[in-house]
Every structure is written in C-alpha cells, then in structure tokens.
PDB file of N, CA and C in Angstrom:
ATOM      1  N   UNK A   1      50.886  65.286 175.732  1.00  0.00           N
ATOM      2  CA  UNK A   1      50.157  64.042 175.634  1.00  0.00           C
ATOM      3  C   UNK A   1      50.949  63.045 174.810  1.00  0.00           C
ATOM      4  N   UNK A   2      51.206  61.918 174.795  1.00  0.00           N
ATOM      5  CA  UNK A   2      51.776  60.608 174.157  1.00  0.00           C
ATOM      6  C   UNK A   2      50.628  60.521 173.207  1.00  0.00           C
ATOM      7  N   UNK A   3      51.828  60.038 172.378  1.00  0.00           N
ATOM      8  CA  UNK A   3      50.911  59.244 170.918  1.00  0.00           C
ATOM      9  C   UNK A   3      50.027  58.497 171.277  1.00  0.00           C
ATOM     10  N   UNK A   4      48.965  58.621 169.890  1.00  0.00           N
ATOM     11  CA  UNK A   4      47.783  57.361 169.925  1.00  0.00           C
ATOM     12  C   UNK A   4      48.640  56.634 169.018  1.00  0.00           C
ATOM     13  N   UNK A   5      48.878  55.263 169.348  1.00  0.00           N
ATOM     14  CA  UNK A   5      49.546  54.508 168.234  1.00  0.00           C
ATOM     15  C   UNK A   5      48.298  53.500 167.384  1.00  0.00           C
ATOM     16  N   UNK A   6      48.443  53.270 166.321  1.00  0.00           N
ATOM     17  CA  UNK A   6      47.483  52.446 165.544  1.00  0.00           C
ATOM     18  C   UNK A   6      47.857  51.849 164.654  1.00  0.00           C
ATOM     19  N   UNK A   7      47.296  50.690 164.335  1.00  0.00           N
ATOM     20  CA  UNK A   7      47.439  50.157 162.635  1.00  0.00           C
ATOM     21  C   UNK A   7      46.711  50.477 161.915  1.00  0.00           C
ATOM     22  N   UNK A   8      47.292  50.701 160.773  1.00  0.00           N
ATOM     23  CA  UNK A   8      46.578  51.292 159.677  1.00  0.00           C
ATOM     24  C   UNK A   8      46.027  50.193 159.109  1.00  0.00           C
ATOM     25  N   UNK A   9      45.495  51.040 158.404  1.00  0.00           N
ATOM     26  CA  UNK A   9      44.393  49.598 157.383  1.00  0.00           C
ATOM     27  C   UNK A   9      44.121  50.383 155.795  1.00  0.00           C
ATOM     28  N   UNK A  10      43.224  50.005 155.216  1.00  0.00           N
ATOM     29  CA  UNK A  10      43.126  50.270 153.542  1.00  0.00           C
ATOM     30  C   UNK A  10      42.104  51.515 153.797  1.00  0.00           C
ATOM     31  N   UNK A  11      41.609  51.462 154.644  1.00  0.00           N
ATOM     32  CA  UNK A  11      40.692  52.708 154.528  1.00  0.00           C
ATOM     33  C   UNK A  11      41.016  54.001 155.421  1.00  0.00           C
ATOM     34  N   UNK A  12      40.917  55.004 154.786  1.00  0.00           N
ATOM     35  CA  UNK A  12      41.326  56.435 155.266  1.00  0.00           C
ATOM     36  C   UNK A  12      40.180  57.290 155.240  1.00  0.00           C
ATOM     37  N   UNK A  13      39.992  58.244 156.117  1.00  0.00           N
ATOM     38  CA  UNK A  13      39.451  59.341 156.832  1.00  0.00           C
ATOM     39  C   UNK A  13      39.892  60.673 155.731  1.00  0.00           C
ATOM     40  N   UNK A  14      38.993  61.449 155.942  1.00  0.00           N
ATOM     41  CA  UNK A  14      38.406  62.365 154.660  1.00  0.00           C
ATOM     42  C   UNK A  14      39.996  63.481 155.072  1.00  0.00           C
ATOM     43  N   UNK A  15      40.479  63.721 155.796  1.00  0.00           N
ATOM     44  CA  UNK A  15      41.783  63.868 156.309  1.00  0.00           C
ATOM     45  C   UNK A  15      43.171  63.306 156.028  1.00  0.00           C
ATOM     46  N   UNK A  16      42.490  61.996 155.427  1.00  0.00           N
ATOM     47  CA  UNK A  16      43.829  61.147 154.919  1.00  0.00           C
ATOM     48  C   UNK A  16      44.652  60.846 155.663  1.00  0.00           C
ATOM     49  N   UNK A  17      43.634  60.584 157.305  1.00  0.00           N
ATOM     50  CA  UNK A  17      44.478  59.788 158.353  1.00  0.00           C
ATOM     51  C   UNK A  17      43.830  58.316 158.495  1.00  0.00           C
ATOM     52  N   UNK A  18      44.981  57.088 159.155  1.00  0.00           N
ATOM     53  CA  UNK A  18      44.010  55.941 159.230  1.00  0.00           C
ATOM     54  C   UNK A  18      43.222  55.546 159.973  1.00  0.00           C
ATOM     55  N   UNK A  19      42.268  55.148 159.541  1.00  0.00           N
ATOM     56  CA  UNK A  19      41.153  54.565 160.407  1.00  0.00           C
ATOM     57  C   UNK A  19      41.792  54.179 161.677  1.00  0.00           C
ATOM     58  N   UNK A  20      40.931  54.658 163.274  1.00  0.00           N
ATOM     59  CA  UNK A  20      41.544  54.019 164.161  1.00  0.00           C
ATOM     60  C   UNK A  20      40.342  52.762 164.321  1.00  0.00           C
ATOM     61  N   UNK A  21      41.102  51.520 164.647  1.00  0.00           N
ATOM     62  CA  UNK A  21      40.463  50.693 165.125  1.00  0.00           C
ATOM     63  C   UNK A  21      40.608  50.347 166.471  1.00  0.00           C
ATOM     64  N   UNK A  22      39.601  51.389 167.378  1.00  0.00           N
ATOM     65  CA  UNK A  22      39.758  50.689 169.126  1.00  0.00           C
ATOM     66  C   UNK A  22      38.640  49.452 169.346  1.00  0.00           C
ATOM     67  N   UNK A  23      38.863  48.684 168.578  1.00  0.00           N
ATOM     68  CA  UNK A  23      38.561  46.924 169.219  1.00  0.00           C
ATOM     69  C   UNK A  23      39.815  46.575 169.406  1.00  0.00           C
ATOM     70  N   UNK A  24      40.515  46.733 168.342  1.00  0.00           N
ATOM     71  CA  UNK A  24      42.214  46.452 168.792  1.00  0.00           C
ATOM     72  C   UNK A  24      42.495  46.620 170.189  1.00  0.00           C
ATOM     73  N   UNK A  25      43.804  45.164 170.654  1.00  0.00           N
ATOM     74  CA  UNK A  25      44.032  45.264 171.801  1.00  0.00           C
ATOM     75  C   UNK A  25      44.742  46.528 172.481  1.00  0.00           C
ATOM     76  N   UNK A  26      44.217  46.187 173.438  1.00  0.00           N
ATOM     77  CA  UNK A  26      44.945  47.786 174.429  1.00  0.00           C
ATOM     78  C   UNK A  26      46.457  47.595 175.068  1.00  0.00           C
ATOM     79  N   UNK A  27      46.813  46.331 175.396  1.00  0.00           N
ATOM     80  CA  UNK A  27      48.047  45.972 175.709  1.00  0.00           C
ATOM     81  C   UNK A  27      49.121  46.352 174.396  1.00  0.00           C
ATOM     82  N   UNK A  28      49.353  47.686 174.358  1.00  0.00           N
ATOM     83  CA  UNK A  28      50.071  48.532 173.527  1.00  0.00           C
ATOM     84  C   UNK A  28      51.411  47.768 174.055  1.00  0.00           C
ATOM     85  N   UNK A  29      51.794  47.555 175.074  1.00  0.00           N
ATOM     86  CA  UNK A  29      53.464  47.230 174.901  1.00  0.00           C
ATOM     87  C   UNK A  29      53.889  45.738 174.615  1.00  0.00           C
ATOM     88  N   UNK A  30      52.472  45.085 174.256  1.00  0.00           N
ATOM     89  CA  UNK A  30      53.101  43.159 173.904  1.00  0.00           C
ATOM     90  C   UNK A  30      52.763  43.588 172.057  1.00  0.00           C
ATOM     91  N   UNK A  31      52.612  44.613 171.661  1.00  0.00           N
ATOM     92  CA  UNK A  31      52.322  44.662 170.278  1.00  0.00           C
ATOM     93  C   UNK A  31      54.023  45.408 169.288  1.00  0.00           C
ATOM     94  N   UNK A  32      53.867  45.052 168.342  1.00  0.00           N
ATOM     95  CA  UNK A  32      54.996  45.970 167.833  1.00  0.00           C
ATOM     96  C   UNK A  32      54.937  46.757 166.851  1.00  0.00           C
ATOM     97  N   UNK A  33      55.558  47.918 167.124  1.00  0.00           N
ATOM     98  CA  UNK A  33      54.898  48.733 166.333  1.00  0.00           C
ATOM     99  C   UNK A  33      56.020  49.794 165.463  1.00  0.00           C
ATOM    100  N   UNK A  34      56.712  48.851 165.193  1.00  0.00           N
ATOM    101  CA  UNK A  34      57.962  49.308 164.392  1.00  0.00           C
ATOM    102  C   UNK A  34      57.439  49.385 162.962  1.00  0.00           C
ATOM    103  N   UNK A  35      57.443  51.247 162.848  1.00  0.00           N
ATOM    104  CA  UNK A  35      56.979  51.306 161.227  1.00  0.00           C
ATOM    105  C   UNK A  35      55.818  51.853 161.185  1.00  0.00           C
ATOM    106  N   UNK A  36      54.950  51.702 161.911  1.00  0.00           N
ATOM    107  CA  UNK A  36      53.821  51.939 162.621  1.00  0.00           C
ATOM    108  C   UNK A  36      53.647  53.516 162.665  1.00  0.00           C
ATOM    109  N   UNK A  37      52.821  54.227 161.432  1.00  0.00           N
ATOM    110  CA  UNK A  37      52.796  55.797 162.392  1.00  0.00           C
ATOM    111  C   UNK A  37      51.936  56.377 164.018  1.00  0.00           C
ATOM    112  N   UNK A  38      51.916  57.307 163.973  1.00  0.00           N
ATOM    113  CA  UNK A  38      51.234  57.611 164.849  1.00  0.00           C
ATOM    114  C   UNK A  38      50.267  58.652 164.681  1.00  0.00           C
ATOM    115  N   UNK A  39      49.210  58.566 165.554  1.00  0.00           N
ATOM    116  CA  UNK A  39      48.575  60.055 165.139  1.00  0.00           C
ATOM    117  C   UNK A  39      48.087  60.443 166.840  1.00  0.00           C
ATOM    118  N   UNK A  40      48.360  61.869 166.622  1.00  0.00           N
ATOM    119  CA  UNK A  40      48.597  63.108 168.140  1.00  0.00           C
ATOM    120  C   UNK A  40      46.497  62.416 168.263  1.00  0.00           C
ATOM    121  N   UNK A  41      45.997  62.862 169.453  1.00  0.00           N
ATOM    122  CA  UNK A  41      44.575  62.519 169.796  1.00  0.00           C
ATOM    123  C   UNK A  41      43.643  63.729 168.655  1.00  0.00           C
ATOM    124  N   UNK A  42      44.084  65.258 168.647  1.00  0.00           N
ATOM    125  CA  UNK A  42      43.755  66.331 168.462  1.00  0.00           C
ATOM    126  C   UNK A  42      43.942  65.695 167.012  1.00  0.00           C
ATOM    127  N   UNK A  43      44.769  65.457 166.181  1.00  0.00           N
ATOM    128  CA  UNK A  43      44.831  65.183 164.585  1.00  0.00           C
ATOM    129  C   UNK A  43      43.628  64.018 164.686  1.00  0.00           C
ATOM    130  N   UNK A  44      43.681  62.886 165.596  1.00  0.00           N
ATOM    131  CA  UNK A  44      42.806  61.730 165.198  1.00  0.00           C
ATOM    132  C   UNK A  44      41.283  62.620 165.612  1.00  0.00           C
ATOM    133  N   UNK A  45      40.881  63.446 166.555  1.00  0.00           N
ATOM    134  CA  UNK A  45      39.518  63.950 166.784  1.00  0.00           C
ATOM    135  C   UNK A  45      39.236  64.648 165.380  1.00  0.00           C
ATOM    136  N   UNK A  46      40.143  65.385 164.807  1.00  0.00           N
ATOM    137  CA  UNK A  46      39.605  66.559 163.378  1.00  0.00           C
ATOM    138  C   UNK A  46      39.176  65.542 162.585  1.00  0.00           C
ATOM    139  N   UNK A  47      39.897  64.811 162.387  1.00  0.00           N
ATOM    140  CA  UNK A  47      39.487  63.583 161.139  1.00  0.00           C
ATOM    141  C   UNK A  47      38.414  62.622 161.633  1.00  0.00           C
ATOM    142  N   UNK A  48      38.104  62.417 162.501  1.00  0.00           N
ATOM    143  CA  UNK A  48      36.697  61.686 163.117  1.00  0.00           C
ATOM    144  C   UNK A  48      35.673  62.963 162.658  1.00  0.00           C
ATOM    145  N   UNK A  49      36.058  64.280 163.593  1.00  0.00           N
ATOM    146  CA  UNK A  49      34.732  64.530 163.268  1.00  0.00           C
ATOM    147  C   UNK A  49      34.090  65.218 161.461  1.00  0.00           C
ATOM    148  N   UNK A  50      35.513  65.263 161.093  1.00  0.00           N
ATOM    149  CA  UNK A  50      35.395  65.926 159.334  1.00  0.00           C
ATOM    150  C   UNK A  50      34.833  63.852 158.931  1.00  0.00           C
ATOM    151  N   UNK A  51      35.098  63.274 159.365  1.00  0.00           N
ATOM    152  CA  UNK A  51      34.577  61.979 159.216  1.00  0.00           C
ATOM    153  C   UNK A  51      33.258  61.898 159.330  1.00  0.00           C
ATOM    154  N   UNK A  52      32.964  62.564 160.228  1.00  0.00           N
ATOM    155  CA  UNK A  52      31.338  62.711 160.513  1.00  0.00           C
ATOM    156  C   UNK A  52      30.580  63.617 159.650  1.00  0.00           C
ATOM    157  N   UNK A  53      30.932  64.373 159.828  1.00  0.00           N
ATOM    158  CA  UNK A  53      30.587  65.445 158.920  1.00  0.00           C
ATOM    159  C   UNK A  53      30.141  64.685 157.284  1.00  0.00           C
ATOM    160  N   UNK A  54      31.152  64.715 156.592  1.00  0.00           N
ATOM    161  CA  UNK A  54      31.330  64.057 155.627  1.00  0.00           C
ATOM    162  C   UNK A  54      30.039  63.073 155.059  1.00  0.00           C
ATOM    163  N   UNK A  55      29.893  61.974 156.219  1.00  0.00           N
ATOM    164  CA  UNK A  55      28.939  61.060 156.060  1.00  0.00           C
ATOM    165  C   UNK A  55      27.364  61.590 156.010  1.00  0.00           C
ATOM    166  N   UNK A  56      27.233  62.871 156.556  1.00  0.00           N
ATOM    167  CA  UNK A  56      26.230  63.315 156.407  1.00  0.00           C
ATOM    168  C   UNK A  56      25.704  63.927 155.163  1.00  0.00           C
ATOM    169  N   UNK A  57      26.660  64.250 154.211  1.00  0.00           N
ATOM    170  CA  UNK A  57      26.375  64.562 153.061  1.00  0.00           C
ATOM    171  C   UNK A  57      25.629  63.380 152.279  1.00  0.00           C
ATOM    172  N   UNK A  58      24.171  63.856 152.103  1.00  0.00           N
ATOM    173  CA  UNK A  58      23.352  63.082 151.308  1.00  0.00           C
ATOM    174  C   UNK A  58      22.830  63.632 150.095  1.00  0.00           C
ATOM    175  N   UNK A  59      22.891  62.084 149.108  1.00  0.00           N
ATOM    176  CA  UNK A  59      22.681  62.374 147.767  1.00  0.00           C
ATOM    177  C   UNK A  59      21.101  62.561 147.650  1.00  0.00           C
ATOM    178  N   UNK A  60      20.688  63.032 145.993  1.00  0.00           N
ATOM    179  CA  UNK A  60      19.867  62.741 145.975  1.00  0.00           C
ATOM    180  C   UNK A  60      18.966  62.071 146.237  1.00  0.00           C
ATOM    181  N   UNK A  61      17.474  61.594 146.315  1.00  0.00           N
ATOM    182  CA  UNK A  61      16.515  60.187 146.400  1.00  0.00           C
ATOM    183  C   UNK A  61      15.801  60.198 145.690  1.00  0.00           C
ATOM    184  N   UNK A  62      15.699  59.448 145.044  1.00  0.00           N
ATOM    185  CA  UNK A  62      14.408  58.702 144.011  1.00  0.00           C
ATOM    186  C   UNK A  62      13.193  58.341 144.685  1.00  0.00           C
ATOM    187  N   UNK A  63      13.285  58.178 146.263  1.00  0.00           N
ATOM    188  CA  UNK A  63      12.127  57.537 147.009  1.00  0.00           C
ATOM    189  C   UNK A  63      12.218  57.563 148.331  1.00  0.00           C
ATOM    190  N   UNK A  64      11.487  57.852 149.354  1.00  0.00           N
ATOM    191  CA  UNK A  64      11.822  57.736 150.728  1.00  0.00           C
ATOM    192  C   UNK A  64      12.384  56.719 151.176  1.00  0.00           C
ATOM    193  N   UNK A  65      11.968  55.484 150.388  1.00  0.00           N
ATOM    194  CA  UNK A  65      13.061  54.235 151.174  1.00  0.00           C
ATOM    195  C   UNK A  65      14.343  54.976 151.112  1.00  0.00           C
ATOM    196  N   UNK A  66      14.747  55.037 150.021  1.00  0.00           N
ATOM    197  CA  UNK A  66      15.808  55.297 149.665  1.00  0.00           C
ATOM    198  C   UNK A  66      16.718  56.223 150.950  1.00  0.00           C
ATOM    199  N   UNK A  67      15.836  57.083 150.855  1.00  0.00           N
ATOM    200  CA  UNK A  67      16.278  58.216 152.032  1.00  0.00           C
ATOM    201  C   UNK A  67      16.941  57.416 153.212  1.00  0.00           C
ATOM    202  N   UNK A  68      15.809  56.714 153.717  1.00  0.00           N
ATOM    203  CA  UNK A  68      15.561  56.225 154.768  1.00  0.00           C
ATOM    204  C   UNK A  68      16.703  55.022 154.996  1.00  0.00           C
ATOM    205  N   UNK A  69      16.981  54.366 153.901  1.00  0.00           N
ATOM    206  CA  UNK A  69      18.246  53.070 154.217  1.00  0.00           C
ATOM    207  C   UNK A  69      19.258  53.998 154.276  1.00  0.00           C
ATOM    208  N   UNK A  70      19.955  55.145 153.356  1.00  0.00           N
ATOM    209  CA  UNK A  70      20.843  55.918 153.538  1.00  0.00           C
ATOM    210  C   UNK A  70      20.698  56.509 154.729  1.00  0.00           C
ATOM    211  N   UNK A  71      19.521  57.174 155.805  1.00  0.00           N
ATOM    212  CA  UNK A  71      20.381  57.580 156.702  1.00  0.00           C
ATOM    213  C   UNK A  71      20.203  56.798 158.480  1.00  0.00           C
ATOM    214  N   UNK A  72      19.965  55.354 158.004  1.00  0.00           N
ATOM    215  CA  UNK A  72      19.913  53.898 158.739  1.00  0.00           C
ATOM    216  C   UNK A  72      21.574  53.596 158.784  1.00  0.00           C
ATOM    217  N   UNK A  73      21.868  53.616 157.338  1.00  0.00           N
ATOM    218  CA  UNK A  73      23.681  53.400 157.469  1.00  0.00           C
ATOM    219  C   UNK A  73      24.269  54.496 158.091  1.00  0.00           C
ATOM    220  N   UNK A  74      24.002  55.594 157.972  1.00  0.00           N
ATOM    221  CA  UNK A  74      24.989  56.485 158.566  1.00  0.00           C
ATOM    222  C   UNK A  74      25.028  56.802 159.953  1.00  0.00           C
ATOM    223  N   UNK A  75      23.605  56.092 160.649  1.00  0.00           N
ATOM    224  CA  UNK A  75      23.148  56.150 162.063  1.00  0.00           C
ATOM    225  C   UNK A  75      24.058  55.356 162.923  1.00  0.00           C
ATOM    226  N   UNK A  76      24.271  53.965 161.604  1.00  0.00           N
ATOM    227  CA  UNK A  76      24.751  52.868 162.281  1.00  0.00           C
ATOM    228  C   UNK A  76      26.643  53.143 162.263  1.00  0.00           C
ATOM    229  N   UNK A  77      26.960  53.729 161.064  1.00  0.00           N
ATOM    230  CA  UNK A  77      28.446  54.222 161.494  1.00  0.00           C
ATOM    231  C   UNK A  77      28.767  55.636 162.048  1.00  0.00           C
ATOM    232  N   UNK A  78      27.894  56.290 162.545  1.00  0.00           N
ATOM    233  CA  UNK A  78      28.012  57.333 163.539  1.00  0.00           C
ATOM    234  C   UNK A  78      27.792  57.197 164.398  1.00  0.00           C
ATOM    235  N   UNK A  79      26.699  56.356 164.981  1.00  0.00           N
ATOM    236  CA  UNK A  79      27.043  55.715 166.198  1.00  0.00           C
ATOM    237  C   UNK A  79      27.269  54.427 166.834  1.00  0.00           C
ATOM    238  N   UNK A  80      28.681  54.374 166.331  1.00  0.00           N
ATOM    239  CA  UNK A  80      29.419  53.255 166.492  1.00  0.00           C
ATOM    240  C   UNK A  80      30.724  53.367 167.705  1.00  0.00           C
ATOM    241  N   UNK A  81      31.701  52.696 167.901  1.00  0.00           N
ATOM    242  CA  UNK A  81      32.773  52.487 168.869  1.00  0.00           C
ATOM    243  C   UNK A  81      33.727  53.651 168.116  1.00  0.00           C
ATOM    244  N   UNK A  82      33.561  53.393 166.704  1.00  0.00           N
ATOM    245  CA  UNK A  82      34.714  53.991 165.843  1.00  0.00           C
ATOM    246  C   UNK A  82      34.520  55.342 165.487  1.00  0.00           C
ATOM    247  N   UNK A  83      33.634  55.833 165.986  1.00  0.00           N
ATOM    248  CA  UNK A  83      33.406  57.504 165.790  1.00  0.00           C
ATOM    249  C   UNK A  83      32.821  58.206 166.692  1.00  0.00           C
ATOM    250  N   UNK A  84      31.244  58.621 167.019  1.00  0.00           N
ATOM    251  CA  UNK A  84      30.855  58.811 167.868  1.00  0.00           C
ATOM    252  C   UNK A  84      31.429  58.633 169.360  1.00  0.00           C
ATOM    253  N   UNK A  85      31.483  57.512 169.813  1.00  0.00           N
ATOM    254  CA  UNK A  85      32.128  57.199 171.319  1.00  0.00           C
ATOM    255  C   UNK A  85      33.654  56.873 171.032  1.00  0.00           C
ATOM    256  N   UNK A  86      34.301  57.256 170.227  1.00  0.00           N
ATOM    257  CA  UNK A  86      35.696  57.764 169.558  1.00  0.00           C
ATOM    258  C   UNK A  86      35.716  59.280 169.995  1.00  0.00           C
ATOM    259  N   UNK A  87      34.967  60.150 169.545  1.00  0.00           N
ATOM    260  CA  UNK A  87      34.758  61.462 169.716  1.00  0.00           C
ATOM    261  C   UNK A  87      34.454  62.063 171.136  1.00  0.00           C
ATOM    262  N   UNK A  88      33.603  61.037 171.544  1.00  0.00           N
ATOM    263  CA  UNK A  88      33.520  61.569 173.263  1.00  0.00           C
ATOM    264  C   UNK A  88      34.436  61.133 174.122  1.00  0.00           C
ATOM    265  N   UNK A  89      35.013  59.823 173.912  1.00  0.00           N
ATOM    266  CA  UNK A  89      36.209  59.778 174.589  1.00  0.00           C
ATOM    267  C   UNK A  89      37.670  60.958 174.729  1.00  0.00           C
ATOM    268  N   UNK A  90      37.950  60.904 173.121  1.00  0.00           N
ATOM    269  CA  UNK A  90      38.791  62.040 172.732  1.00  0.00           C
ATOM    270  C   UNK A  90      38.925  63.363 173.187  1.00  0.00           C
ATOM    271  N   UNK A  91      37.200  63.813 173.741  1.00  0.00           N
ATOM    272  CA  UNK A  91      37.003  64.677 174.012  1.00  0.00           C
ATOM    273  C   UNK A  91      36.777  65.356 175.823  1.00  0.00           C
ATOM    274  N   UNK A  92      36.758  64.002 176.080  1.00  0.00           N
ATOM    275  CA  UNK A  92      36.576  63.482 177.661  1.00  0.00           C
ATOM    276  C   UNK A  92      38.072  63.659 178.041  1.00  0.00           C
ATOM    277  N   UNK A  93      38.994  63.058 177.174  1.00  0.00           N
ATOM    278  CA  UNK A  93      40.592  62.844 177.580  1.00  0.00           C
ATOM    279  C   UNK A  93      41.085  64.375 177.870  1.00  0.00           C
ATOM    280  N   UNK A  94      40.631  65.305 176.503  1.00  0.00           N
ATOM    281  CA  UNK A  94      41.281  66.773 176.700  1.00  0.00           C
ATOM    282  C   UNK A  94      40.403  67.829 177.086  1.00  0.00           C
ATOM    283  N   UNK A  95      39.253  67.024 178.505  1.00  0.00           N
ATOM    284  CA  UNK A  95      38.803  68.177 179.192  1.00  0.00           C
ATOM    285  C   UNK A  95      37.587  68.759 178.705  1.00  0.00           C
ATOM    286  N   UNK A  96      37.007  68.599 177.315  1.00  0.00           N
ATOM    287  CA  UNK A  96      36.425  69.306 176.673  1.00  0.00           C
ATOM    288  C   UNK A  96      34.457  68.435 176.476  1.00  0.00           C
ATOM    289  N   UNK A  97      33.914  69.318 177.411  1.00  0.00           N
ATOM    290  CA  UNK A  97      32.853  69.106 177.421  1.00  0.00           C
ATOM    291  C   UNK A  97      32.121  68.825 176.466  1.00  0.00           C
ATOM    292  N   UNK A  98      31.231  67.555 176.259  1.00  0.00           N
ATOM    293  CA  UNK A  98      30.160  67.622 175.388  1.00  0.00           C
ATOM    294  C   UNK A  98      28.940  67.075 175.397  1.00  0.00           C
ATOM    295  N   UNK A  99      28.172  67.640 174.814  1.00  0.00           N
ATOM    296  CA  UNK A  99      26.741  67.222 175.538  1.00  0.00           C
ATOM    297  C   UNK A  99      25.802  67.654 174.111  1.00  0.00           C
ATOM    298  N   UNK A 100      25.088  66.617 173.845  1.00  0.00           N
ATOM    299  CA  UNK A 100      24.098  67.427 172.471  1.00  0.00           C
ATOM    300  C   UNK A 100      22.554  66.584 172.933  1.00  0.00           C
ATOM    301  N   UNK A 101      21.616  67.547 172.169  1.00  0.00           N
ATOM    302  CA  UNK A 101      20.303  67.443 172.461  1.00  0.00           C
ATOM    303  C   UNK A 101      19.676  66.193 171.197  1.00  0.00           C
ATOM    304  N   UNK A 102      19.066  65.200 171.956  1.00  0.00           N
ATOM    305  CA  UNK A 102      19.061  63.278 170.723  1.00  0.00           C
ATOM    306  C   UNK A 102      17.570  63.889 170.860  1.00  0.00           C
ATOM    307  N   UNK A 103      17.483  64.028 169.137  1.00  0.00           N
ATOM    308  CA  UNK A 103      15.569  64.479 169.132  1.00  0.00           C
ATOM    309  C   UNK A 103      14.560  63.484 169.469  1.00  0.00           C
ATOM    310  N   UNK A 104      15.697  62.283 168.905  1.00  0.00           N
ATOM    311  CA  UNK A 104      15.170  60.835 168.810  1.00  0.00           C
ATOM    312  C   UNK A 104      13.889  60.725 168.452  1.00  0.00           C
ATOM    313  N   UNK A 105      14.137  61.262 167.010  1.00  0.00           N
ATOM    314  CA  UNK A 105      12.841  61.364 166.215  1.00  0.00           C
ATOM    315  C   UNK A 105      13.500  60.256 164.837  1.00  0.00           C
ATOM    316  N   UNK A 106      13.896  60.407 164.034  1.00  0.00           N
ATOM    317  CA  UNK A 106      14.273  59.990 163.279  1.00  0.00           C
ATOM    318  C   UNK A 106      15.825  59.356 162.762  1.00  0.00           C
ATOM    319  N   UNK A 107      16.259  58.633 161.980  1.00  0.00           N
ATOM    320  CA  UNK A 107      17.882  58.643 162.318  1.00  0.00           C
ATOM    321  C   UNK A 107      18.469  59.908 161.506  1.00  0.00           C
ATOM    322  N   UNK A 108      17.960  60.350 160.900  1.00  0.00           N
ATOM    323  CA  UNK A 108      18.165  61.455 160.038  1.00  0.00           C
ATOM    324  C   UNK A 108      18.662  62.826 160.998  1.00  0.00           C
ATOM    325  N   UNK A 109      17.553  62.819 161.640  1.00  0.00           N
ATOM    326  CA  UNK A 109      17.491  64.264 162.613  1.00  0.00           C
ATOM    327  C   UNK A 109      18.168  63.963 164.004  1.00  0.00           C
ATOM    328  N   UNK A 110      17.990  62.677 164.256  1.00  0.00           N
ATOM    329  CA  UNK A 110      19.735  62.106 165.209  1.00  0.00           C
ATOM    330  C   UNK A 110      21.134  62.195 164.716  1.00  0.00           C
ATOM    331  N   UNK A 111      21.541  62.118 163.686  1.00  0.00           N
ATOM    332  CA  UNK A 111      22.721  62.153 162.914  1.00  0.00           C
ATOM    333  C   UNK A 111      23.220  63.619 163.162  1.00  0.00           C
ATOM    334  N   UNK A 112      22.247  64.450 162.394  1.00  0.00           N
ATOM    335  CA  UNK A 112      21.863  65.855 162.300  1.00  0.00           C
ATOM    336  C   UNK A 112      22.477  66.438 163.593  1.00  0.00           C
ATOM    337  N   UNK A 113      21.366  66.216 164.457  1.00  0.00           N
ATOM    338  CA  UNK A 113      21.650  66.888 165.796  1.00  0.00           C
ATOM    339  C   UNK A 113      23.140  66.349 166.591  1.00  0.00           C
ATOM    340  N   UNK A 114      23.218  64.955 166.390  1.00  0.00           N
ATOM    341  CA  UNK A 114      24.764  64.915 166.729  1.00  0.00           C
ATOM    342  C   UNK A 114      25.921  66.114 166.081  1.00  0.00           C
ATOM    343  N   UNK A 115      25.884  65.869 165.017  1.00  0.00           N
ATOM    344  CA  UNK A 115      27.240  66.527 164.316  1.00  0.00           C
ATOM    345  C   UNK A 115      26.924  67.751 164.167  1.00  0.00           C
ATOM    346  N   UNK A 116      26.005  68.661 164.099  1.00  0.00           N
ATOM    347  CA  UNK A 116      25.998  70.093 164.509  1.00  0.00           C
ATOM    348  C   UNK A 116      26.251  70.362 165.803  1.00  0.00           C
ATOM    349  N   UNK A 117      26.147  69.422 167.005  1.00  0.00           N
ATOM    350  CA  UNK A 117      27.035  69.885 168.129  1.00  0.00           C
ATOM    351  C   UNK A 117      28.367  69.694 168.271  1.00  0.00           C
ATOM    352  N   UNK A 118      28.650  69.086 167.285  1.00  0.00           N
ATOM    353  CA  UNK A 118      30.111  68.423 167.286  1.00  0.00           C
ATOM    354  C   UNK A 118      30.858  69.972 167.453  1.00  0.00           C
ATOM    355  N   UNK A 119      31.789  70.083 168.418  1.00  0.00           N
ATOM    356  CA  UNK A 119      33.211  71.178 168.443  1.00  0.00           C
ATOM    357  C   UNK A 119      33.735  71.324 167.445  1.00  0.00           C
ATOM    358  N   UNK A 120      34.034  73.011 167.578  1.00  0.00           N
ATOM    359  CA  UNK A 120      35.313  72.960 166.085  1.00  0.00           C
ATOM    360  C   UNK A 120      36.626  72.849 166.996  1.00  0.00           C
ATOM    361  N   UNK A 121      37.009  71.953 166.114  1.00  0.00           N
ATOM    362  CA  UNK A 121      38.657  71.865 167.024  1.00  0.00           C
ATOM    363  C   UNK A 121      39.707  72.181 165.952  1.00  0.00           C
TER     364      UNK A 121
END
C-alpha cells in the first residue's frame, strides 16, 4: 500500500502520531510535501482507534450535567470526519469488515458501543 501523506499540525494522537486532517485537499500531487512525514494507513488506524479509546476515559462528576456535557463532546469528536468515518474508511480500504450495534440511547452508551466494537489491529 502507498503512503498516507499528511500535514502535521500541533496536536498529536495518544500514539504520538499527527493528527490526520482529511478536509485537506485530496489533489496530493499540486501540494508539496518535501519534509513532510508520512504515516503507513495500519500506523494511522492504531492511533485513531487508541485515539478513541482514550477519549472515552471519563473523569469523575460532581453532577449529571457534568456527565452529560463530557460525553456530548466526546460524541461530537468520535463521531466526526476525523475519527470515526476515518476508521471505517481505513478499514473499508484493508478489507476489514465493520459493523457495530448504535443503542442510540444515550451519547454515552453510543460512544461505548462504538469503541468496544472497534478491531484490535
């Protein structure tokens, strides 16, 4: 498989790879990318989903709001372009089936049920 090429940015993945940003244009050959690392699809999927993972770790709460805005944010960056449908693409590219059961009860127990189906890769 050919490199995923990307720009890095200030923020890094619990892996200590860089954030991919696919809004970035796709016309990979009018861009330059001298200097530029790369990361294999299989290195960028571990670090998405230890990315995911990760975000699910919740702190204490003082209060159900509380609960409740914490796992509103993590709904909203798990299922986003940049992880979630990052992950099924990734996973679509190398063949590898996935399919998980959305309780679509809460964002809590959506989060949940996503990333416990998540593959070990």
């Amino acid at each position: 498989m050919d490199p995923v090429y990307i720009r890095t940015s200030t923020a890094f993945t619990a892996a200590n790879i860089p954030v991919v940003d696919i809004s970035a244009p796709r016309n990979y050959d009018a861009l330059d990318f001298t200097g530029v690392p790369t990361v294999e699809p299989l290195a960028e999927l571990r670090a998405l989903i230890a990315k995911a993972k990760e975000l699910t770790t919740a702190p204490e709460f003082q209060n159900p709001d509380e609960r409740e805005m914490f796992w509103d944010r993590v709904y909203s960056q798990i299922f986003s372009p940049h992880i979630s449908q990052r992950i099924c693409q990734l996973l679509k590219d190398q063949g590898t089936p996935f399919d998980w059961y959305d309780p679509d009860t809460t964002y809590e127990e959506d989060v949940k049920a996503f990333v416990k189906a998540l593959p070990a890769v």
